[in-house]
Protein backbone atom coordinates (compact mmCIF):
# COMPACT_ATOMS: atom_id res chain seq x y z
CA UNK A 1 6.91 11.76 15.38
CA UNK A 2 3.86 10.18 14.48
CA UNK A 3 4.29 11.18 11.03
CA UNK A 4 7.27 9.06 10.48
CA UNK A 5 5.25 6.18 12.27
CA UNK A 6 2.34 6.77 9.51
CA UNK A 7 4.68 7.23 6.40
CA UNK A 8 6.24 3.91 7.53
CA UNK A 9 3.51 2.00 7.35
CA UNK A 10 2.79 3.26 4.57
CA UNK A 11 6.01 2.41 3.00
CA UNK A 12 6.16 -0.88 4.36
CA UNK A 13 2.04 -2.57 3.15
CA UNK A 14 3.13 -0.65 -0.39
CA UNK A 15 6.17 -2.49 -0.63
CA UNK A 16 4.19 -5.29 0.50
CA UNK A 17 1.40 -5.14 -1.85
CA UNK A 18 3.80 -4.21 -4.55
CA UNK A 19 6.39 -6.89 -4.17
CA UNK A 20 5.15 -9.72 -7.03
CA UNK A 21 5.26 -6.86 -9.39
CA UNK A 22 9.04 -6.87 -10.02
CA UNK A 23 9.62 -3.52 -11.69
CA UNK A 24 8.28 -1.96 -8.64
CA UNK A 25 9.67 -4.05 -6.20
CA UNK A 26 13.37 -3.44 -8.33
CA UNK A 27 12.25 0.83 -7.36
CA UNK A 28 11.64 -0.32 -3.89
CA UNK A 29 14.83 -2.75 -3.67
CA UNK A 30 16.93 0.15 -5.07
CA UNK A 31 15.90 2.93 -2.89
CA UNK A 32 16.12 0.70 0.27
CA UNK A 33 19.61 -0.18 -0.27
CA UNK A 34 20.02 3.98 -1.02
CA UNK A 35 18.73 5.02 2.03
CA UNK A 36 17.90 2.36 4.32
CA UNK A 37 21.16 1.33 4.19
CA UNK A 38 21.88 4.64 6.35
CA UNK A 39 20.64 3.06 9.70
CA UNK A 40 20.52 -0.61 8.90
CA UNK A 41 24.24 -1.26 7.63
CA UNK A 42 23.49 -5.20 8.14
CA UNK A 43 20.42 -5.23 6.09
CA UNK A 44 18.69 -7.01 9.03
CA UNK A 45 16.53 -4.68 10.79
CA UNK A 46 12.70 -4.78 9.84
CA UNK A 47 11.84 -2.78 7.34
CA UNK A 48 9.35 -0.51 9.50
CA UNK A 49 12.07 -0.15 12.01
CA UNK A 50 14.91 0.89 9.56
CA UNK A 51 12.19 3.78 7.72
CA UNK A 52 11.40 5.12 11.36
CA UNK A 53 15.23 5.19 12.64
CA UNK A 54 15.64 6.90 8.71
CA UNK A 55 13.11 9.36 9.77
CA UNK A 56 13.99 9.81 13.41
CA UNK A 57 17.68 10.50 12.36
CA UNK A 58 18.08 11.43 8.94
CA UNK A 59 14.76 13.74 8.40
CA UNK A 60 16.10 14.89 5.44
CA UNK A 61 16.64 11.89 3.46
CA UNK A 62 13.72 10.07 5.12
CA UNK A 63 12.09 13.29 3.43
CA UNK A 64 13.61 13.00 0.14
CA UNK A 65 13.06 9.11 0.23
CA UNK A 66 9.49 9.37 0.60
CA UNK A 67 9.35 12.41 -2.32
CA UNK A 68 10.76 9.63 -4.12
CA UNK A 69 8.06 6.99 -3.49
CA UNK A 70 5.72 9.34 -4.29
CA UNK A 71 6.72 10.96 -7.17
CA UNK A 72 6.83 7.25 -8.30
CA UNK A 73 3.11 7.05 -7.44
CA UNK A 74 4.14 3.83 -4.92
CA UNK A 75 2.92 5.47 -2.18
């Protein structure tokens, strides 16, 4: 489990970092609605919190969300 943990911070300060650039933060925005949407139906959960309950109960997608990132060279 302490992958997730890691990946998630590592999602989250990227986001951070990236979030005045807005064609990133648009990547971000869209792939958070995609899949964080999953386990944070309100949109009110911090963001750490909604990647680890992605990862803890959707290891698939939390898998294919991160591919994402990466293949996007965000994380």
């Amino acid at each position: 489990m302490a992958e997730i943990e890691d990946l998630a911070m590592k999602v989250v300060h990227a986001y951070e970092d990236s979030y005045f650039d807005r064609a990133k933060r648009d990547v971000f925005d869209t792939l958070f609605n995609r899949y964080l949407g999953m386990v944070d139906l309100a949109g009110d959960i911090d963001p750490y919190e909604a990647v680890v309950s992605l990862g803890r109960q959707y290891r698939t997608e939390f898998d294919q969300f991160v591919k994402i990132l990466s293949e996007r060279k965000l994380i």
